[in-house]
C-alpha atoms as a PDB file:
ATOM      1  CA  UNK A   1      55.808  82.108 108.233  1.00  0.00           C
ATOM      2  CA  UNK A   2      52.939  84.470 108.397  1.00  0.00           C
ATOM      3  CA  UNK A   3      52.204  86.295 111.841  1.00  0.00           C
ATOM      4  CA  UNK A   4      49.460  88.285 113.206  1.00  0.00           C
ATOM      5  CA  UNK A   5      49.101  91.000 115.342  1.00  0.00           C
ATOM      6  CA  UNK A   6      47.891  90.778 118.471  1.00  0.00           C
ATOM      7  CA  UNK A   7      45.484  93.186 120.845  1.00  0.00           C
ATOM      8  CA  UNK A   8      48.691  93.687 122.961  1.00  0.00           C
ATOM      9  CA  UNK A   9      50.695  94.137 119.676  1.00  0.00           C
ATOM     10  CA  UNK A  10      52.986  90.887 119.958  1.00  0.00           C
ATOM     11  CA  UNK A  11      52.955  89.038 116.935  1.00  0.00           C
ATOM     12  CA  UNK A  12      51.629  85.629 117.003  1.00  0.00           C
ATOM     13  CA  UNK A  13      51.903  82.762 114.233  1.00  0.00           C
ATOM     14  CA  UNK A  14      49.053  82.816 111.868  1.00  0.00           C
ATOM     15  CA  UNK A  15      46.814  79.909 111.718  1.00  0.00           C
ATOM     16  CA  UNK A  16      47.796  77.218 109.196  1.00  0.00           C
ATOM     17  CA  UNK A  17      45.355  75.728 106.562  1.00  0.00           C
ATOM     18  CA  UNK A  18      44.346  72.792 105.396  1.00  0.00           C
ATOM     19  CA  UNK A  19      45.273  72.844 101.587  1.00  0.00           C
ATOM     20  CA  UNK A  20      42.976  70.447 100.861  1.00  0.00           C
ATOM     21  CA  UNK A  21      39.836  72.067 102.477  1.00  0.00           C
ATOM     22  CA  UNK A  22      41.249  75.338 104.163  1.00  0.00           C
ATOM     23  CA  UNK A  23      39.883  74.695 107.529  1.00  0.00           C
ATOM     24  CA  UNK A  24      42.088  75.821 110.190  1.00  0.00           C
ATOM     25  CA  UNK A  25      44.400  72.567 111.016  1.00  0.00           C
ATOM     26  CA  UNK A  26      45.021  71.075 114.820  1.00  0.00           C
ATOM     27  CA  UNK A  27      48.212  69.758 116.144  1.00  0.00           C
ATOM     28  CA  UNK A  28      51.544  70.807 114.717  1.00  0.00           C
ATOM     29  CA  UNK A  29      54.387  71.946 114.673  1.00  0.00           C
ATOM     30  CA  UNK A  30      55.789  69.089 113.052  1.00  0.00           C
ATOM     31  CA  UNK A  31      52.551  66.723 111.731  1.00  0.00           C
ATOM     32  CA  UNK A  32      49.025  68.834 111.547  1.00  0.00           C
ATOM     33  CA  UNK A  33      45.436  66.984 111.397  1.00  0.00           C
ATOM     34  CA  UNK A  34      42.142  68.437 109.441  1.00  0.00           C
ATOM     35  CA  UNK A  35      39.334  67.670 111.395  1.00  0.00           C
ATOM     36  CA  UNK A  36      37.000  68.282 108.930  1.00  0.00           C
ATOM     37  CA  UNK A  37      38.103  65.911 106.067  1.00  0.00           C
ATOM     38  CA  UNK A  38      40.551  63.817 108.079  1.00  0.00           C
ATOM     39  CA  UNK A  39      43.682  64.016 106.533  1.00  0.00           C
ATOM     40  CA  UNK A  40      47.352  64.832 108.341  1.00  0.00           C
ATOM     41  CA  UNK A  41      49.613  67.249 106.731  1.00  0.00           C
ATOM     42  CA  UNK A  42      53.383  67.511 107.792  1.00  0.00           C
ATOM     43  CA  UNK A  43      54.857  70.801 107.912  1.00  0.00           C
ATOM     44  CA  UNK A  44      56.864  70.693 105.063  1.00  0.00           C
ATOM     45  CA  UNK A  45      53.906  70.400 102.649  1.00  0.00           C
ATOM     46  CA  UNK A  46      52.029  73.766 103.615  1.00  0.00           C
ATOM     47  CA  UNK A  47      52.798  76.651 101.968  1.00  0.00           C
ATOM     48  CA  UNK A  48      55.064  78.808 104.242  1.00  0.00           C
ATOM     49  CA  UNK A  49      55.948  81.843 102.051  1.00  0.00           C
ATOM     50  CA  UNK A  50      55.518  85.013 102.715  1.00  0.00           C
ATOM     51  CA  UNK A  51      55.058  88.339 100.546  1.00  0.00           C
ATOM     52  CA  UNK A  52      58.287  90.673 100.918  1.00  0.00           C
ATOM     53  CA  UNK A  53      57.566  94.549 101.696  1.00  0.00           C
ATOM     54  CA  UNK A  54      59.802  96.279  99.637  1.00  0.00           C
ATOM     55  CA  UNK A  55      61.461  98.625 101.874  1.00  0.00           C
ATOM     56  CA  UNK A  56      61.971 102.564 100.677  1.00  0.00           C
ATOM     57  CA  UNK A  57      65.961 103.414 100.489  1.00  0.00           C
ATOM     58  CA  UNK A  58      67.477 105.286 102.742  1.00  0.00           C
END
C-alpha cells in the first residue's frame, strides 16, 4: 500500500482510486463505492503494489 507524508511527517494511507474512472473512492477498507460512476470495488480488486527503492549496500 502506498502512503503519504504528512505536514507532521506521519505517514498516512494514500487515497485509493477508482479503476474505472480514477476518482478518489469512499468507504473501505473492505468494499469501496465511486460516487461518480456508481460502482463498488472490494479491496482485493485495486491495485495495491508498490515500487521497491533499491537500497545502496552497505
Amino acid at each position: 500500500m502506498s502512503t503519504l507524508t504528512t505536514s507532521t511527517g506521519t505517514r498516512a494511507p494514500a487515497k485509493k482510486r477508482c479503476p474505472r474512472c480514477t476518482t478518489a473512492l469512499d468507504g473501505g477498507p473492505v468494499l469501496f463505492h465511486c460516487p461518480t460512476c456508481k460502482k463498488s470495488v472490494y479491496a482485493a480488486d485495486l491495485d495495491n503494489e508498490f515500487p521497491a527503492t533499491l537500497g545502496r549496500a552497505a
